[in-house]
PDB file of N, CA and C in Angstrom:
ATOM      1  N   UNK A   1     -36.180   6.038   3.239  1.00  0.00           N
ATOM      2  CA  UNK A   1     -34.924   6.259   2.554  1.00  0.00           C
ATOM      3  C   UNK A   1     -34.558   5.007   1.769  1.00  0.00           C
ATOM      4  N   UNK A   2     -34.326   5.338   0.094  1.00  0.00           N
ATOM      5  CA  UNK A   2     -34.107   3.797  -0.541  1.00  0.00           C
ATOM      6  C   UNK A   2     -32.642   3.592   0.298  1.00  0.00           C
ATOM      7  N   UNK A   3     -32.398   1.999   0.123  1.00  0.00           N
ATOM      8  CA  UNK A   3     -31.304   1.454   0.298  1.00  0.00           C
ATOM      9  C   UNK A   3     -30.721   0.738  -0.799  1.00  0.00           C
ATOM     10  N   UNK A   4     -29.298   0.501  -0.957  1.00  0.00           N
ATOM     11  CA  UNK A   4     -28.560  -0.420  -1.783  1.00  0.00           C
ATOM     12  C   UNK A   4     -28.253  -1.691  -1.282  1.00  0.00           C
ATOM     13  N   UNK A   5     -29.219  -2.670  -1.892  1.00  0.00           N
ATOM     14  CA  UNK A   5     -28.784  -3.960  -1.342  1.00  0.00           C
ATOM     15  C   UNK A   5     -28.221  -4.758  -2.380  1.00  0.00           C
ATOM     16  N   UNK A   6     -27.051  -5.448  -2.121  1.00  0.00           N
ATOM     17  CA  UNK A   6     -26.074  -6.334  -3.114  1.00  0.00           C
ATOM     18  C   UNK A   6     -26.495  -7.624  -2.305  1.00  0.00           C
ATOM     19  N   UNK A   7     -26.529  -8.507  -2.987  1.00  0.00           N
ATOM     20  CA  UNK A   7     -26.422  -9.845  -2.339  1.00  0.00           C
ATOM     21  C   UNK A   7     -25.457 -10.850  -3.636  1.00  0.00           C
ATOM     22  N   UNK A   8     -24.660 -11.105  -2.770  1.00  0.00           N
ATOM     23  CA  UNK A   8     -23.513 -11.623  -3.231  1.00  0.00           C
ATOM     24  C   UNK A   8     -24.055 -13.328  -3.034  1.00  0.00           C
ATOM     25  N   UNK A   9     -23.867 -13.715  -4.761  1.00  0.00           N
ATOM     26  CA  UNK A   9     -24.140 -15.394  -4.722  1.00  0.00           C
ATOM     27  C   UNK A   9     -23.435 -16.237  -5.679  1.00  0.00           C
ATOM     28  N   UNK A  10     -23.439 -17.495  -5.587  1.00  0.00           N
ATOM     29  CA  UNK A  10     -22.807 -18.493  -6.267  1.00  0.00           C
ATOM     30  C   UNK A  10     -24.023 -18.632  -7.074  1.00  0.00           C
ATOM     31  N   UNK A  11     -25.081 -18.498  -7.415  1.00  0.00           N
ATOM     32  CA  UNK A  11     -26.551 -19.493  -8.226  1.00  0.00           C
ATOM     33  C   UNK A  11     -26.780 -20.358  -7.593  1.00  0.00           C
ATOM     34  N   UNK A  12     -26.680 -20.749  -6.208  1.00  0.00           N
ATOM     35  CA  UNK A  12     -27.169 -22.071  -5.655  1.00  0.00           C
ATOM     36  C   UNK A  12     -28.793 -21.457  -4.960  1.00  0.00           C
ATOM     37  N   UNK A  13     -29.343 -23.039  -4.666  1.00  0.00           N
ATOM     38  CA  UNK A  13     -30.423 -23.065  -3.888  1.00  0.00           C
ATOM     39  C   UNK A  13     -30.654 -21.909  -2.696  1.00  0.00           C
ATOM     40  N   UNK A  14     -29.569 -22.250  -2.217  1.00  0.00           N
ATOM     41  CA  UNK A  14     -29.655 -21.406  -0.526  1.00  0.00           C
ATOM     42  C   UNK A  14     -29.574 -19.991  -1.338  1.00  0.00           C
ATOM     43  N   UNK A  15     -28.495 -19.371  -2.195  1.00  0.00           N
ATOM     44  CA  UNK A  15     -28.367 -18.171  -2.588  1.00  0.00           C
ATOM     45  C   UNK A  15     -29.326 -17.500  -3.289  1.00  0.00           C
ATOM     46  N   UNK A  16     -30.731 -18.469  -3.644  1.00  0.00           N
ATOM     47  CA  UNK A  16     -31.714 -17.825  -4.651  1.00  0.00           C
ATOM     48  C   UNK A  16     -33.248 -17.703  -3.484  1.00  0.00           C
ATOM     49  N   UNK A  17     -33.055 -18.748  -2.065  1.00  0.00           N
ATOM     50  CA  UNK A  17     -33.893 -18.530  -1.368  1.00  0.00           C
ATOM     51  C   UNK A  17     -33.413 -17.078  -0.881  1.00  0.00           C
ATOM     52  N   UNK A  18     -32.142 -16.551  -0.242  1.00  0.00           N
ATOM     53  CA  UNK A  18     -31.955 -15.025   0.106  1.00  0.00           C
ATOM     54  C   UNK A  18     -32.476 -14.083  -0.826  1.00  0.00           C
ATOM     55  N   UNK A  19     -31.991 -14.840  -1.646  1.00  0.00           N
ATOM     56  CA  UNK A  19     -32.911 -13.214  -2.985  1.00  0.00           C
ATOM     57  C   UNK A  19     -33.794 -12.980  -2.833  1.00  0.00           C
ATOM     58  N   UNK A  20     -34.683 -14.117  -3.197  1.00  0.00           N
ATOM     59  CA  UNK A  20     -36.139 -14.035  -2.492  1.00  0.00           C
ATOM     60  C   UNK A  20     -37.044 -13.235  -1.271  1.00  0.00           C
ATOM     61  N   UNK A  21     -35.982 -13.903  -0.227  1.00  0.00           N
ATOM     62  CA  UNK A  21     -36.546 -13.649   1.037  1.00  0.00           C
ATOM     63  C   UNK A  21     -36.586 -11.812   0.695  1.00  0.00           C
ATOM     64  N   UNK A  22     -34.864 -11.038   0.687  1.00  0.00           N
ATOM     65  CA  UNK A  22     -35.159  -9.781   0.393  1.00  0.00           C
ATOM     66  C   UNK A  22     -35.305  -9.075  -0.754  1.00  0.00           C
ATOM     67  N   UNK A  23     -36.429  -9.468  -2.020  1.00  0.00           N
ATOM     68  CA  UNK A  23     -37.399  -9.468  -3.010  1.00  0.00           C
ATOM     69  C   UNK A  23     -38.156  -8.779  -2.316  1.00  0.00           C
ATOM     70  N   UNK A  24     -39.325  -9.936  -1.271  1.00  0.00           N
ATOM     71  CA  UNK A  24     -40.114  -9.941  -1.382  1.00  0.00           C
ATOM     72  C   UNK A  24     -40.414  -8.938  -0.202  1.00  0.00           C
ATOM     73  N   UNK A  25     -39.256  -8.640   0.644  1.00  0.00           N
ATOM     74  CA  UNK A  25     -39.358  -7.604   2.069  1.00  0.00           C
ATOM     75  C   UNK A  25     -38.693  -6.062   1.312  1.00  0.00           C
ATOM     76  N   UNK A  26     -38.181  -6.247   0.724  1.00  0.00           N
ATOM     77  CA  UNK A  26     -37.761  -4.654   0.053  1.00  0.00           C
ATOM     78  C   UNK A  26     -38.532  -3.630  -0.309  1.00  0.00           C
ATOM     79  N   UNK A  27     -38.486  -2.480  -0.159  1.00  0.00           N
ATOM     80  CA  UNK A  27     -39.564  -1.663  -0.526  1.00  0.00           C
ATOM     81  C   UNK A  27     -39.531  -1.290  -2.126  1.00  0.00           C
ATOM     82  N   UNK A  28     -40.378  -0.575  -2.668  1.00  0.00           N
ATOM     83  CA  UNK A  28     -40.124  -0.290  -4.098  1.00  0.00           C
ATOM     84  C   UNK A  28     -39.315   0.851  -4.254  1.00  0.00           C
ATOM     85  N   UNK A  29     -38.643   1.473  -3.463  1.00  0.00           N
ATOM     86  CA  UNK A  29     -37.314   2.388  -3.129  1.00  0.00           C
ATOM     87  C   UNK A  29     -36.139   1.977  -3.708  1.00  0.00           C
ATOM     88  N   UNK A  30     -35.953   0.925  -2.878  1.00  0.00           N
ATOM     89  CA  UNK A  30     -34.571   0.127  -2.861  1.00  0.00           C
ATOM     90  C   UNK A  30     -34.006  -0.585  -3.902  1.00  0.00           C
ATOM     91  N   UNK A  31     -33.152  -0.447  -4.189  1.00  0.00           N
ATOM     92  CA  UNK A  31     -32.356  -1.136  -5.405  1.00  0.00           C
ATOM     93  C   UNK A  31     -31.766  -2.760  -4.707  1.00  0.00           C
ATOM     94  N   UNK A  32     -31.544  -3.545  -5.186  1.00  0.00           N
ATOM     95  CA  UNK A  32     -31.481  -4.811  -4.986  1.00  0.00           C
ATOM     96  C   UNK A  32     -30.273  -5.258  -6.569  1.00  0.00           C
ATOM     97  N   UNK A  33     -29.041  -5.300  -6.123  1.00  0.00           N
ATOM     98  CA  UNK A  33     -28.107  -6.460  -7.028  1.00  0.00           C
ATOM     99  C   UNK A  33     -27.749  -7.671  -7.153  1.00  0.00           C
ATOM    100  N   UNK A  34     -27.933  -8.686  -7.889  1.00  0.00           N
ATOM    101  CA  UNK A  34     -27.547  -9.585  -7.424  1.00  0.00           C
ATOM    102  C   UNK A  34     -25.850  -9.830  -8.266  1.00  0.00           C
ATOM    103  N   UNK A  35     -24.989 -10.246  -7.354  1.00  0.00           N
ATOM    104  CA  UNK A  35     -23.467 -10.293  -7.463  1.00  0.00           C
ATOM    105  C   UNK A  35     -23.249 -11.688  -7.845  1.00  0.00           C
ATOM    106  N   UNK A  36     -22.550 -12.036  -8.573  1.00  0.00           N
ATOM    107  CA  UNK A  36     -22.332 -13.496  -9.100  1.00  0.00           C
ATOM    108  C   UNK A  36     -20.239 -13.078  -8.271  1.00  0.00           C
ATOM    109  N   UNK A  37     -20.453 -14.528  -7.431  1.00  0.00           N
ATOM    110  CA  UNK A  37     -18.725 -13.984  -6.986  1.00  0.00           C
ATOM    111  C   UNK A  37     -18.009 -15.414  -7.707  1.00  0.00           C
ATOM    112  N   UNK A  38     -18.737 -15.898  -8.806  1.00  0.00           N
ATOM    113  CA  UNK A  38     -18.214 -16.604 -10.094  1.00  0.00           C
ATOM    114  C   UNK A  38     -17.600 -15.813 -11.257  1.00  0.00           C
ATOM    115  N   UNK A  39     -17.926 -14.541 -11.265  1.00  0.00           N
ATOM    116  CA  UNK A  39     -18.163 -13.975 -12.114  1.00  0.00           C
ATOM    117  C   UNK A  39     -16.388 -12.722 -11.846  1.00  0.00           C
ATOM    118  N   UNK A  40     -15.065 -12.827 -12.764  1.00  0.00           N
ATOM    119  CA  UNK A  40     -13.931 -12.547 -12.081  1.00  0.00           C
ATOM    120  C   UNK A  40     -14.399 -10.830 -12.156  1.00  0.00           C
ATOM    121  N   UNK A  41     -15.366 -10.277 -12.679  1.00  0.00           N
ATOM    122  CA  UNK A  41     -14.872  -8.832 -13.011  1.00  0.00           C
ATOM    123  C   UNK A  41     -15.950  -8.251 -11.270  1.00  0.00           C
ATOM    124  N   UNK A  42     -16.473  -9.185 -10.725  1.00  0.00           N
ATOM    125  CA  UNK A  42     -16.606  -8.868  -9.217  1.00  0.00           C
ATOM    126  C   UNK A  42     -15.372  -8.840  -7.934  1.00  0.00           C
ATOM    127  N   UNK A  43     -14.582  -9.422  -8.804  1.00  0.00           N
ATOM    128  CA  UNK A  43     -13.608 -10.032  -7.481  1.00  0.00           C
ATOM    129  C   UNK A  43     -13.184  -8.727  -6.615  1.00  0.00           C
ATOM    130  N   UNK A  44     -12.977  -7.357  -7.422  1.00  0.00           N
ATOM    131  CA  UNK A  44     -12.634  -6.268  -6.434  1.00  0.00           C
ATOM    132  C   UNK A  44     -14.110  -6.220  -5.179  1.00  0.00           C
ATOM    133  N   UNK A  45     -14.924  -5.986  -6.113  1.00  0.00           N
ATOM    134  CA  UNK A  45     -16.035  -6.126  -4.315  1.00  0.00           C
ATOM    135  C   UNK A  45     -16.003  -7.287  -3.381  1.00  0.00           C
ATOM    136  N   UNK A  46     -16.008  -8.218  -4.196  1.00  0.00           N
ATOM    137  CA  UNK A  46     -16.122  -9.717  -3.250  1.00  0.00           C
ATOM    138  C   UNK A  46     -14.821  -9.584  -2.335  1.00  0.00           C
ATOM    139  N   UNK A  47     -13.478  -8.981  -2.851  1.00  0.00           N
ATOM    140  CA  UNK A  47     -12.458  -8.525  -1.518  1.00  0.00           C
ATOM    141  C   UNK A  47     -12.396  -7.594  -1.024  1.00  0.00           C
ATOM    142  N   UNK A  48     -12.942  -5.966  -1.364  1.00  0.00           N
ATOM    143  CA  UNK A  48     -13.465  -5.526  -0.708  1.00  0.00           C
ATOM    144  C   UNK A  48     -14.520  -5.620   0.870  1.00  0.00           C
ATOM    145  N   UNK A  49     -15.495  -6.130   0.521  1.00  0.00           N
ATOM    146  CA  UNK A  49     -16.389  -6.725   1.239  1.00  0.00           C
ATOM    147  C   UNK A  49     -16.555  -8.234   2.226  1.00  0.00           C
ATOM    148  N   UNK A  50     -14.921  -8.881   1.903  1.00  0.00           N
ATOM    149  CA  UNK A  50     -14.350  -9.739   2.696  1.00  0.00           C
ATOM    150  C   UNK A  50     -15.498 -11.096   2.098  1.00  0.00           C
ATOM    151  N   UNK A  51     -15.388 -11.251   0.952  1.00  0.00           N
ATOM    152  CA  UNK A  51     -16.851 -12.157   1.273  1.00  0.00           C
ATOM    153  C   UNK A  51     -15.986 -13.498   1.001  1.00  0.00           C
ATOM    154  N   UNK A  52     -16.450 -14.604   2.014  1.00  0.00           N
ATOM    155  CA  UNK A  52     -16.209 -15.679   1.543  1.00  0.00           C
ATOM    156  C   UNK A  52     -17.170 -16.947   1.867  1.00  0.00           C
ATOM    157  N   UNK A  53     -18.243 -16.194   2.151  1.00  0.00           N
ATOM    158  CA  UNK A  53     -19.609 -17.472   1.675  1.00  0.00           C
ATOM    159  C   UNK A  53     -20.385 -16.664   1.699  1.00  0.00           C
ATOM    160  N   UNK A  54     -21.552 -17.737   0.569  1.00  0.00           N
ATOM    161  CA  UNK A  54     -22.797 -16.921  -0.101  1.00  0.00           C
ATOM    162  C   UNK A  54     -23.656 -18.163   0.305  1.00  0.00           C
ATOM    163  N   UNK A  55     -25.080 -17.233   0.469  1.00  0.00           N
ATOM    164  CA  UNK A  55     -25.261 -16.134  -0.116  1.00  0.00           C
ATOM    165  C   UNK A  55     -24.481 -15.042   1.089  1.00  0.00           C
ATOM    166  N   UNK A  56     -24.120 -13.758   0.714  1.00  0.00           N
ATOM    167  CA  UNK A  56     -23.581 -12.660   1.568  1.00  0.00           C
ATOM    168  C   UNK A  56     -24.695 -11.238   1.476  1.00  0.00           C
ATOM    169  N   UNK A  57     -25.127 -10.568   2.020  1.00  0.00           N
ATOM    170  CA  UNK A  57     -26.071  -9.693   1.949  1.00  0.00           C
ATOM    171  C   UNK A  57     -25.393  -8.194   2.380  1.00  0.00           C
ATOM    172  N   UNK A  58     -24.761  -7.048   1.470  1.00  0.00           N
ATOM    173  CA  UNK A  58     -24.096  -5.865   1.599  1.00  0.00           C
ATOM    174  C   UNK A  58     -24.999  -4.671   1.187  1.00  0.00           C
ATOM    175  N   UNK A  59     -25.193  -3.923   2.993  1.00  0.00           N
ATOM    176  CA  UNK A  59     -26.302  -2.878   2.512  1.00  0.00           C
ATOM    177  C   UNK A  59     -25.909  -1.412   2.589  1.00  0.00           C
ATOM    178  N   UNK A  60     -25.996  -0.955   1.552  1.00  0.00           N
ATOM    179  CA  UNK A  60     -25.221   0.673   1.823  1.00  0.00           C
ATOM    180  C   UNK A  60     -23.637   0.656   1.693  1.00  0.00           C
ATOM    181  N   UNK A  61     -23.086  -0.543   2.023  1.00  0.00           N
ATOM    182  CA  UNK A  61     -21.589  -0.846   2.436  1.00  0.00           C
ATOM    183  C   UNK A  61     -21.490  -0.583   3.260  1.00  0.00           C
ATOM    184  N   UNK A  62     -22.386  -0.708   4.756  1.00  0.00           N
ATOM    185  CA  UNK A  62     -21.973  -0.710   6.198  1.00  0.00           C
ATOM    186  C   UNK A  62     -22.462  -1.962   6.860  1.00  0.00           C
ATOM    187  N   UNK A  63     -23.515  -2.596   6.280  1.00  0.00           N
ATOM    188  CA  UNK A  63     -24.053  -4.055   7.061  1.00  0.00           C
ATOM    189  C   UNK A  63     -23.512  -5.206   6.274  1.00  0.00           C
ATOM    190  N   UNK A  64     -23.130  -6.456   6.461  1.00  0.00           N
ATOM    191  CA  UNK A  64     -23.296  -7.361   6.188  1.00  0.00           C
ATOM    192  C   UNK A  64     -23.785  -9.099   6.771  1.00  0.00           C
ATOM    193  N   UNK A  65     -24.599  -9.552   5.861  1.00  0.00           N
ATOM    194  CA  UNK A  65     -25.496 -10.356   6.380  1.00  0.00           C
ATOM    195  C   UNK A  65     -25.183 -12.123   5.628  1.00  0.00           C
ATOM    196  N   UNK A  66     -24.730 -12.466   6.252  1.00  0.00           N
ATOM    197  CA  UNK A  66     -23.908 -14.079   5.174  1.00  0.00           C
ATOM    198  C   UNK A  66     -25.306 -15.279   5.970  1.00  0.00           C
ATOM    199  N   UNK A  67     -25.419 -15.607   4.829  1.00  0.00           N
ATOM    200  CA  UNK A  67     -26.477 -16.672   4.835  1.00  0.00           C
ATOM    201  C   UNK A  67     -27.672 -16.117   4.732  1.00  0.00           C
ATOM    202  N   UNK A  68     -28.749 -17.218   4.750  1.00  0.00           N
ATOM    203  CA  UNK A  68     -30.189 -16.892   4.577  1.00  0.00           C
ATOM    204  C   UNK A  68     -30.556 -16.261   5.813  1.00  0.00           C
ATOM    205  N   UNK A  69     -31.295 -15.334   5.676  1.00  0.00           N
ATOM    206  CA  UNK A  69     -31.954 -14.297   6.513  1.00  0.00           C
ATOM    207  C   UNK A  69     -32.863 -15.298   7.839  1.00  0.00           C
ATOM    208  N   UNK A  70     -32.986 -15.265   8.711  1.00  0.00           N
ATOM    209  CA  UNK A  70     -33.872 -16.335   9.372  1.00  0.00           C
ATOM    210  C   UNK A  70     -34.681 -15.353  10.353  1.00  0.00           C
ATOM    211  N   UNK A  71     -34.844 -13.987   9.505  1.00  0.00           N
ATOM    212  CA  UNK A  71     -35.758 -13.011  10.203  1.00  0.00           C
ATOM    213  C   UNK A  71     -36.401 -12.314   9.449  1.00  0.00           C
ATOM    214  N   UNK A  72     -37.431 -12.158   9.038  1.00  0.00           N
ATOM    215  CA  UNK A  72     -38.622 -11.659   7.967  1.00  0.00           C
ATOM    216  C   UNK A  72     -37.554 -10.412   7.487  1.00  0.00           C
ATOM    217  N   UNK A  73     -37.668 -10.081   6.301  1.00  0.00           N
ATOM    218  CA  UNK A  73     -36.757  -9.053   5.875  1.00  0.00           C
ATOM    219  C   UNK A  73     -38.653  -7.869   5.669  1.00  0.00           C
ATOM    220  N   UNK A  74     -38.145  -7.028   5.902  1.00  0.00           N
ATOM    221  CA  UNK A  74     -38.592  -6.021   5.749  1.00  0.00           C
ATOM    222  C   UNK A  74     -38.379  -4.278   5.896  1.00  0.00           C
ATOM    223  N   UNK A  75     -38.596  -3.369   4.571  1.00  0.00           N
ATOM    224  CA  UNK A  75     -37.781  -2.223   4.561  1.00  0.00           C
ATOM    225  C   UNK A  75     -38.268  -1.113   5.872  1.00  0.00           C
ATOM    226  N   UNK A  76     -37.532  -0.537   6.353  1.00  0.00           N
ATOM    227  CA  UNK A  76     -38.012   0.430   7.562  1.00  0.00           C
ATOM    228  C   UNK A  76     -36.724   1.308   8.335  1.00  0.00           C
ATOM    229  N   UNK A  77     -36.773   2.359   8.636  1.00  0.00           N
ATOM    230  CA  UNK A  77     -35.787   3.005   9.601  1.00  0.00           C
ATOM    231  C   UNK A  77     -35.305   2.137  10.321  1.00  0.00           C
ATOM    232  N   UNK A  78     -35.897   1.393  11.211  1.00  0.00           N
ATOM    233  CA  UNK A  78     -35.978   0.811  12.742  1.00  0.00           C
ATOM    234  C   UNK A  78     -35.707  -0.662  11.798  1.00  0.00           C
ATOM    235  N   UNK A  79     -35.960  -1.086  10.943  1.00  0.00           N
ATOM    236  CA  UNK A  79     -35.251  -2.724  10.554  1.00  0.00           C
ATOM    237  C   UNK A  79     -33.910  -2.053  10.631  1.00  0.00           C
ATOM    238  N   UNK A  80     -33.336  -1.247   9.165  1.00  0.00           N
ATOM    239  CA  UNK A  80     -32.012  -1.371   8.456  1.00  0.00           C
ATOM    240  C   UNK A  80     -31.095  -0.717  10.098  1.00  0.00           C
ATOM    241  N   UNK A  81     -31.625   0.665  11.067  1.00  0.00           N
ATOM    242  CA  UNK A  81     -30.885   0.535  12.043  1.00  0.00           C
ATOM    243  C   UNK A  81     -29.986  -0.986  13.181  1.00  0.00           C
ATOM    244  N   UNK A  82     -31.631  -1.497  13.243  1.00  0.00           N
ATOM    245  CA  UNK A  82     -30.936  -2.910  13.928  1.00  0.00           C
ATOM    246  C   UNK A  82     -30.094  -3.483  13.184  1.00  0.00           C
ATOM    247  N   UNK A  83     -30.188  -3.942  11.918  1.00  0.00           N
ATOM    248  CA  UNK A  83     -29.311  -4.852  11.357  1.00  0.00           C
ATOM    249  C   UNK A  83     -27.660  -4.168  11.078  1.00  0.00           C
ATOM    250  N   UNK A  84     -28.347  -2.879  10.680  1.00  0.00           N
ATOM    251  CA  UNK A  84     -26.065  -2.244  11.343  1.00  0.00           C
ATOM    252  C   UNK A  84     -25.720  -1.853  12.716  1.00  0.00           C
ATOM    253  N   UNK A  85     -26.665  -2.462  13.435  1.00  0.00           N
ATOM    254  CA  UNK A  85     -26.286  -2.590  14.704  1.00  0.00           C
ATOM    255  C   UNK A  85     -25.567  -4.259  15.146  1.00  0.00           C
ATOM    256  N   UNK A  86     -26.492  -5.153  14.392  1.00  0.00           N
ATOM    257  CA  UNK A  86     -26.177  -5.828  14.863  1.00  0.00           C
ATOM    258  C   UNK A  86     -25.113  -6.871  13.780  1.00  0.00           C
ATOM    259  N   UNK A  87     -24.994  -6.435  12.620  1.00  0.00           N
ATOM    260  CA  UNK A  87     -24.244  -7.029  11.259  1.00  0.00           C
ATOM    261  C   UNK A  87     -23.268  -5.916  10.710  1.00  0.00           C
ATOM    262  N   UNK A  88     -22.743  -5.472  11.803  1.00  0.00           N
ATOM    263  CA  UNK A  88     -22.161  -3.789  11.041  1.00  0.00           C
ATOM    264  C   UNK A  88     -20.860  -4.630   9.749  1.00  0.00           C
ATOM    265  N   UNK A  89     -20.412  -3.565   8.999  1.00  0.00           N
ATOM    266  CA  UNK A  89     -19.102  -3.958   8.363  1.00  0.00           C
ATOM    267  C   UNK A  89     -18.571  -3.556   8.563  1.00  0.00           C
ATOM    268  N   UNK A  90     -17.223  -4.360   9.075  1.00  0.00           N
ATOM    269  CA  UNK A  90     -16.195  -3.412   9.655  1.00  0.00           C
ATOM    270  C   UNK A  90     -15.134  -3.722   8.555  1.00  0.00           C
ATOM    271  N   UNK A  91     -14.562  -2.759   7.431  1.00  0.00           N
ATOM    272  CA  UNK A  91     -13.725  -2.706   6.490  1.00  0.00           C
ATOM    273  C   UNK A  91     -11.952  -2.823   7.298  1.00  0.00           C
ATOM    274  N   UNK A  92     -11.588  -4.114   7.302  1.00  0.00           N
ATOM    275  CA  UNK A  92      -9.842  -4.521   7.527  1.00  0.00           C
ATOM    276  C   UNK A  92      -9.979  -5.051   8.821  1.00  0.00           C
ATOM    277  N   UNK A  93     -11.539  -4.993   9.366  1.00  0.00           N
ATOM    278  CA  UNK A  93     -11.480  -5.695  11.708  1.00  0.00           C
ATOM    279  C   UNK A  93     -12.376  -6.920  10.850  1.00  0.00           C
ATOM    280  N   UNK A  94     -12.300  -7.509  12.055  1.00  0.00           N
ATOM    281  CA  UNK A  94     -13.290  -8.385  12.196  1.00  0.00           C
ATOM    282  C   UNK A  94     -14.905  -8.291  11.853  1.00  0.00           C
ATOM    283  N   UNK A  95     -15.750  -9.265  11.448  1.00  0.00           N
ATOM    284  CA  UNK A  95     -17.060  -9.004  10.846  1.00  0.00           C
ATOM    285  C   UNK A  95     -18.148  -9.268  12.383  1.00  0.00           C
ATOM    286  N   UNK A  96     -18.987  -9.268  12.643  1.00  0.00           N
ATOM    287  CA  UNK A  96     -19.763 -10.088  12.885  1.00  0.00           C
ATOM    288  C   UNK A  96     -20.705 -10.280  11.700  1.00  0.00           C
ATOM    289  N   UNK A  97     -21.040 -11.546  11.765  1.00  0.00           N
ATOM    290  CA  UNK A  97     -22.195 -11.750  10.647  1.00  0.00           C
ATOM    291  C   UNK A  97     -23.115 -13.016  10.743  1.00  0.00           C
ATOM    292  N   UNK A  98     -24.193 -12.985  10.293  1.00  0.00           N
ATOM    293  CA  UNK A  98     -25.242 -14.294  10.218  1.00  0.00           C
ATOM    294  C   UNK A  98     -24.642 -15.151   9.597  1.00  0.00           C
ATOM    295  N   UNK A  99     -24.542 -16.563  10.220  1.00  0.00           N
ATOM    296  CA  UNK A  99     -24.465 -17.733   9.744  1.00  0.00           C
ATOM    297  C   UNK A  99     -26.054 -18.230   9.363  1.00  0.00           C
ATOM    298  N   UNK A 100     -25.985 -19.207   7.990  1.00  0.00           N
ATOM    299  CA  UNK A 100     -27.261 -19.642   7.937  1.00  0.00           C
ATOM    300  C   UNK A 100     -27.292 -20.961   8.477  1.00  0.00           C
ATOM    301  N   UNK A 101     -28.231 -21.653   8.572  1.00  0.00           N
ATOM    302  CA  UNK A 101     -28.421 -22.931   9.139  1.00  0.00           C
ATOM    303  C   UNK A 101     -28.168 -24.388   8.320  1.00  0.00           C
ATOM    304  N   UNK A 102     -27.460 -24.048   7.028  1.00  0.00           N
ATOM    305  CA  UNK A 102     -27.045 -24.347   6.158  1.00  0.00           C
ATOM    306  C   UNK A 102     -25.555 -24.430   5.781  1.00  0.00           C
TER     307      UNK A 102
END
């Protein structure tokens, strides 16, 4: 099943290694955006989506993933389940989400 992945970034270093990382794990299904939250005509998603550090990673609009990935990205039933298991978005509660090591 393709997925919609947004990854929300400033153009920095750390924000162009996430692209990368899920580039290069995405299937040829999946659509992949990249979000500039420099950019004002984003600002409804970037508050939507609560984002306030990048890189931020929004899939479907139910997961979100902030910082660099520090787990092989790759497309699959059984990946995108774990990760809205374990990065769900919760729209107006609280997030859980990946910090990067950065």
């Amino acid at each position: 099943m393709p997925h919609r992945i947004q990854i929300f970034s400033g153009g920095c270093g750390v924000c162009r290694e996430a692209e990368d990382i899920v580039e290069v794990g995405k299937c040829k299904d999946c659509s992949v955006e990249v979000i500039s939250v420099d950019d004002r005509k984003n600002a409804k998603l970037v508050k939507e989506y609560g984002i306030s550090a990048v890189p931020s990673i929004v899939i479907d609009g139910k997961i979100k993933v902030v910082g660099v990935p520090e787990f092989p990205w790759f497309c699959g039933d059984e990946f995108y389940r774990r990760l809205e298991m374990e990065f769900p978005l919760e729209k107006g509660g609280k997030r859980r989400v990946w910090v990067s090591r950065e």
